[in-house]
PDB file of N, CA and C in Angstrom:
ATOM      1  N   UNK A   1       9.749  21.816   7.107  1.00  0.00           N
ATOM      2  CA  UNK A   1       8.961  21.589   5.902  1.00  0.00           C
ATOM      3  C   UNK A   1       7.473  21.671   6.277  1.00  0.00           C
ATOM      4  N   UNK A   2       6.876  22.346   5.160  1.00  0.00           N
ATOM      5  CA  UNK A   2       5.230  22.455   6.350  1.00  0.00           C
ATOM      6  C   UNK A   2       4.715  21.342   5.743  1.00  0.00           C
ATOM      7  N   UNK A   3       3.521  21.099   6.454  1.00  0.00           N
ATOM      8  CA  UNK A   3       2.618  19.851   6.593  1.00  0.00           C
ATOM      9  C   UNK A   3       2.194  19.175   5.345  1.00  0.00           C
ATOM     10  N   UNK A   4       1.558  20.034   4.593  1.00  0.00           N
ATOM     11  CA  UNK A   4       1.503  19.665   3.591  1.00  0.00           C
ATOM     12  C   UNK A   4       2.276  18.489   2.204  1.00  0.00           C
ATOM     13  N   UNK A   5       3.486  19.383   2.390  1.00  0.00           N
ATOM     14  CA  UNK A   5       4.501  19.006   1.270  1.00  0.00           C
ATOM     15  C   UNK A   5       4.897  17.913   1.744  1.00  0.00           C
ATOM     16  N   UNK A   6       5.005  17.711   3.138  1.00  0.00           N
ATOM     17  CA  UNK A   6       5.553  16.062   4.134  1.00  0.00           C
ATOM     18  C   UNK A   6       4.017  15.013   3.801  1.00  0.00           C
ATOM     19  N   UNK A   7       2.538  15.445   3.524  1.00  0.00           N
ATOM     20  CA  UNK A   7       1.855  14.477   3.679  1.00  0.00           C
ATOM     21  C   UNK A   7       1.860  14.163   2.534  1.00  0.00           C
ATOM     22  N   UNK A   8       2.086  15.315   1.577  1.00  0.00           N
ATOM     23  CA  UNK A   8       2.011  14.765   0.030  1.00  0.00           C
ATOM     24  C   UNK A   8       3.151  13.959  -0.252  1.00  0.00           C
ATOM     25  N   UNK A   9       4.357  14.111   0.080  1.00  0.00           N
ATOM     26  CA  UNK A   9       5.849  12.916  -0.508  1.00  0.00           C
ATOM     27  C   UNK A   9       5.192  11.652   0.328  1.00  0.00           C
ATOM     28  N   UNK A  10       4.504  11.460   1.378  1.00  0.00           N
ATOM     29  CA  UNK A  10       4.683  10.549   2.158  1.00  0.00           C
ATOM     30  C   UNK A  10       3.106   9.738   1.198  1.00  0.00           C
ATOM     31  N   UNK A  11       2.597  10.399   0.598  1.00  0.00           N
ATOM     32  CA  UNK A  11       1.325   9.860  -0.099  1.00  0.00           C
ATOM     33  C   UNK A  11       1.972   9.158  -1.144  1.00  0.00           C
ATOM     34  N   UNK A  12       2.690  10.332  -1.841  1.00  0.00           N
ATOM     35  CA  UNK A  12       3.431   9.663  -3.056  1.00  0.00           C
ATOM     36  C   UNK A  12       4.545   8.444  -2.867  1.00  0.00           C
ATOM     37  N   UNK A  13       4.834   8.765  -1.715  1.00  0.00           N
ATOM     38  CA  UNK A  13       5.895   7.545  -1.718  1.00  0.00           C
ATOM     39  C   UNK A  13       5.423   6.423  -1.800  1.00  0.00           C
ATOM     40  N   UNK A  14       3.941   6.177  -0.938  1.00  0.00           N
ATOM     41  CA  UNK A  14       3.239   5.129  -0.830  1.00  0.00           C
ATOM     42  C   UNK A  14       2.679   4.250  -2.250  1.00  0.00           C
ATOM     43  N   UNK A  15       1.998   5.599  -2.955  1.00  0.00           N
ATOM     44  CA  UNK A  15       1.633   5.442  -4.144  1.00  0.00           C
ATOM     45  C   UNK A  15       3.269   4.714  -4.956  1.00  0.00           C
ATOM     46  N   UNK A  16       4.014   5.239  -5.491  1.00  0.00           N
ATOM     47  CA  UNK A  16       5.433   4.516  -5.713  1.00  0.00           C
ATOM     48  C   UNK A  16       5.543   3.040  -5.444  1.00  0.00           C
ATOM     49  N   UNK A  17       5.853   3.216  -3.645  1.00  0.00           N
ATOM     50  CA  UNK A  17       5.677   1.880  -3.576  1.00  0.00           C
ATOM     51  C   UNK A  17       4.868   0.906  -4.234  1.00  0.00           C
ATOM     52  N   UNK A  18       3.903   1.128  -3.945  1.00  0.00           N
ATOM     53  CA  UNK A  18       2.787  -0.352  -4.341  1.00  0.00           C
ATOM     54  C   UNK A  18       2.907   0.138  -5.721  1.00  0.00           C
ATOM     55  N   UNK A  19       2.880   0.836  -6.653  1.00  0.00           N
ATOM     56  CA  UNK A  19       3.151   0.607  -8.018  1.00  0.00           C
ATOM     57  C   UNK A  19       3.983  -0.260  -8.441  1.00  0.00           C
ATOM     58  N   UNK A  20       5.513   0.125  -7.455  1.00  0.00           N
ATOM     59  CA  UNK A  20       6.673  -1.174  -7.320  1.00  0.00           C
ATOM     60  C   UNK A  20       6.463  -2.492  -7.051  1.00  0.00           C
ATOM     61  N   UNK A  21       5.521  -2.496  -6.112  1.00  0.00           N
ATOM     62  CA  UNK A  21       5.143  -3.467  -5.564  1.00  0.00           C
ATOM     63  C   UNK A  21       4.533  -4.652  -6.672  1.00  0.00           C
ATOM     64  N   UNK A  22       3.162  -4.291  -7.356  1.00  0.00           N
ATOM     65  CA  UNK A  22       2.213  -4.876  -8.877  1.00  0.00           C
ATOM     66  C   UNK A  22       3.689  -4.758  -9.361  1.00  0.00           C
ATOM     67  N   UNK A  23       4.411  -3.849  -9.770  1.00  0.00           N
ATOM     68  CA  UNK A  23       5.087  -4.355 -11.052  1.00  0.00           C
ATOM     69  C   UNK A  23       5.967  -5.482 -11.015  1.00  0.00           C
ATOM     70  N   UNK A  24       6.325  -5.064  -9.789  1.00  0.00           N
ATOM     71  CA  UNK A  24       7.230  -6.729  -8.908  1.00  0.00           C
ATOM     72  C   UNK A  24       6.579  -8.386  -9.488  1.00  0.00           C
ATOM     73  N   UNK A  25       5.550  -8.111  -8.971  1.00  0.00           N
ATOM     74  CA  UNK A  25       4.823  -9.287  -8.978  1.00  0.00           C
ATOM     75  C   UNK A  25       3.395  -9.634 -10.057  1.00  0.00           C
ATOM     76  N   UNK A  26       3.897  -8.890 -10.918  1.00  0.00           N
ATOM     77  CA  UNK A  26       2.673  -8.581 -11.947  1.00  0.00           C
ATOM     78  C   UNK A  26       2.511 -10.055 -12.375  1.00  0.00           C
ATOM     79  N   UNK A  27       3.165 -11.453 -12.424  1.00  0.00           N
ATOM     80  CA  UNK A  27       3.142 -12.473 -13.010  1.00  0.00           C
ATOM     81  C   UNK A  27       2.534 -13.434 -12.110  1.00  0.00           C
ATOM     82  N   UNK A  28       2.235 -12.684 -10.574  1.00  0.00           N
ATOM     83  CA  UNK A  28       2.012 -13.642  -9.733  1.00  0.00           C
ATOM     84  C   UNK A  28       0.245 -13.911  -9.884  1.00  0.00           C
ATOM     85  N   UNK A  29      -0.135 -15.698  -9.408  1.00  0.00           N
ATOM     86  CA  UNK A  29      -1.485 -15.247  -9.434  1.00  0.00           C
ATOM     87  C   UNK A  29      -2.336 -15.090  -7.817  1.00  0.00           C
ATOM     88  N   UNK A  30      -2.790 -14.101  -7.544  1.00  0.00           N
ATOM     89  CA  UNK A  30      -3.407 -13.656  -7.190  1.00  0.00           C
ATOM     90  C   UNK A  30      -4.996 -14.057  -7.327  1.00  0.00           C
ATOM     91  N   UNK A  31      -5.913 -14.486  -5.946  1.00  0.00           N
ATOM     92  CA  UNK A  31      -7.671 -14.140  -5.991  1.00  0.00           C
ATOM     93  C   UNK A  31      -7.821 -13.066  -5.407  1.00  0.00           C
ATOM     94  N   UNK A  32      -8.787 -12.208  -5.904  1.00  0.00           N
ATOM     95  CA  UNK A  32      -9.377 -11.417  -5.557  1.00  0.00           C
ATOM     96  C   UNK A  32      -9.776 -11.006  -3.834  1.00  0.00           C
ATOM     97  N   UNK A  33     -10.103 -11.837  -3.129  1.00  0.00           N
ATOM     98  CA  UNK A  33      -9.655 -11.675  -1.729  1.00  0.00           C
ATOM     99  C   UNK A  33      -8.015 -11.845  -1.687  1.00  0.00           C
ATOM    100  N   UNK A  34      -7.104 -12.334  -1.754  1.00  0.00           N
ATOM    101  CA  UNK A  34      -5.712 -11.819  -1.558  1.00  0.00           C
ATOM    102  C   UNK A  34      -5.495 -10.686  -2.780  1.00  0.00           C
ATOM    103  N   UNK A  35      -6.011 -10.542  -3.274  1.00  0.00           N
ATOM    104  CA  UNK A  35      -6.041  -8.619  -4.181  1.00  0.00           C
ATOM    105  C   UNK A  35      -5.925  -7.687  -3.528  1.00  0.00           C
ATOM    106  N   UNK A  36      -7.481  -8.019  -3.056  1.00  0.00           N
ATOM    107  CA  UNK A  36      -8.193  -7.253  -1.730  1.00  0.00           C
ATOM    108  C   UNK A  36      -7.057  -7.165  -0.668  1.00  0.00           C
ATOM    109  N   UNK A  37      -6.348  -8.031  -0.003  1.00  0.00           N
ATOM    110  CA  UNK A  37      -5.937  -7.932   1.517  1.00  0.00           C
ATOM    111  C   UNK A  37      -4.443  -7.514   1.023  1.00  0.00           C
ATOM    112  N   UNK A  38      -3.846  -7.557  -0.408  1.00  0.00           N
ATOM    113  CA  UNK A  38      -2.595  -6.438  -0.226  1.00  0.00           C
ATOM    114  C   UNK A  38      -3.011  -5.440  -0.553  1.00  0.00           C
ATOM    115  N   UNK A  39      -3.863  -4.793  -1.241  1.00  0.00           N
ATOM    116  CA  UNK A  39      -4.380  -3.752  -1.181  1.00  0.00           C
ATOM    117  C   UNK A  39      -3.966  -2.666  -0.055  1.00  0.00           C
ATOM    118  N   UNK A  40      -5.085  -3.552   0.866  1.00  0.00           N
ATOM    119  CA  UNK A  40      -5.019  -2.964   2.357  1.00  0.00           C
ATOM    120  C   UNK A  40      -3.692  -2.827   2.919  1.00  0.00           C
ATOM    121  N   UNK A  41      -2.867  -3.928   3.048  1.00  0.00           N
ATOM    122  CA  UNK A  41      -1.877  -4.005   3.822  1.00  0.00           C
ATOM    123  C   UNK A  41      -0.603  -2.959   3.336  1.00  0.00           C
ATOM    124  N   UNK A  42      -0.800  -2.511   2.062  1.00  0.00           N
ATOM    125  CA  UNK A  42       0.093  -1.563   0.814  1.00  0.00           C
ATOM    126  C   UNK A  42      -0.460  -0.099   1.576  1.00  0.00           C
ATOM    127  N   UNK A  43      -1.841  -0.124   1.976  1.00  0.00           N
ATOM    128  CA  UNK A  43      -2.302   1.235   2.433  1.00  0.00           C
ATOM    129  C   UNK A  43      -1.958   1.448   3.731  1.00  0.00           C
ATOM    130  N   UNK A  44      -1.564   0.777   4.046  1.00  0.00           N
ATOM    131  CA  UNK A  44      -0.767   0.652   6.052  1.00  0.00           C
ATOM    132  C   UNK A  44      -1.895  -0.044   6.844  1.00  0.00           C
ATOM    133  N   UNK A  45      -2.892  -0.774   6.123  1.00  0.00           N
ATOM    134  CA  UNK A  45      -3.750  -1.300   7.241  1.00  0.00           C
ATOM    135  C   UNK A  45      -3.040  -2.448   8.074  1.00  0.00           C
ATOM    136  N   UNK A  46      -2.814  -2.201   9.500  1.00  0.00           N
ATOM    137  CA  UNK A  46      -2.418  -2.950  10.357  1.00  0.00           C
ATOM    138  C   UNK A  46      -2.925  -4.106  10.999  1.00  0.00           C
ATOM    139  N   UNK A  47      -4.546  -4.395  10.745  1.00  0.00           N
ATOM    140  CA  UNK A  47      -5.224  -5.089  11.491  1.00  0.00           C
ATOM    141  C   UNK A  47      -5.841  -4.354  12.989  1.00  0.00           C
ATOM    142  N   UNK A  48      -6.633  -5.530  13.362  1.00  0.00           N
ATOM    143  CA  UNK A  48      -7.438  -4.933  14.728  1.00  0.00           C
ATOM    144  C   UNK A  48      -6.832  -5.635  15.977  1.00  0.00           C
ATOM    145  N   UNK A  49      -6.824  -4.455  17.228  1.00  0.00           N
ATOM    146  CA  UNK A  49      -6.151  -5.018  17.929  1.00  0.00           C
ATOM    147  C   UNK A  49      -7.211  -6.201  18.644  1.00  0.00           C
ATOM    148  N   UNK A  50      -6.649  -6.932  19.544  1.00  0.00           N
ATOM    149  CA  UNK A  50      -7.700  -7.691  20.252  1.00  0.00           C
ATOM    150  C   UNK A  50      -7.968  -7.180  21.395  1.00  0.00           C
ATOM    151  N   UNK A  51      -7.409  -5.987  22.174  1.00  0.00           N
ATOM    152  CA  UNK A  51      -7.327  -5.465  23.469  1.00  0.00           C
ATOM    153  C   UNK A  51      -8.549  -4.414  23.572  1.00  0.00           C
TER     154      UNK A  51
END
């Protein structure tokens, strides 16, 4: 499969997900810094290493 069509399903899947994700929990409450930090964590941010 060329590169492309694999980065785009793998974008969209992501996108999917976390759509799943808000709709999951659309009732939950949430501040704006924990908004912020699933945000990130929905986008694959892993954190920093300490090494």
């Amino acid at each position: 499969m060329p590169r492309k069509i694999t980065n785009t399903e793998e974008t969209l899947g992501g996108v999917l997900y976390k759509a799943h994700f808000w709709q999951m929990h659309k009732d939950a409450l949430f501040n704006d810094r924990q908004r912020l930090m699933l945000n990130k964590v929905l986008d694959g941010f892993e954190g920093q290493s300490l090494n």
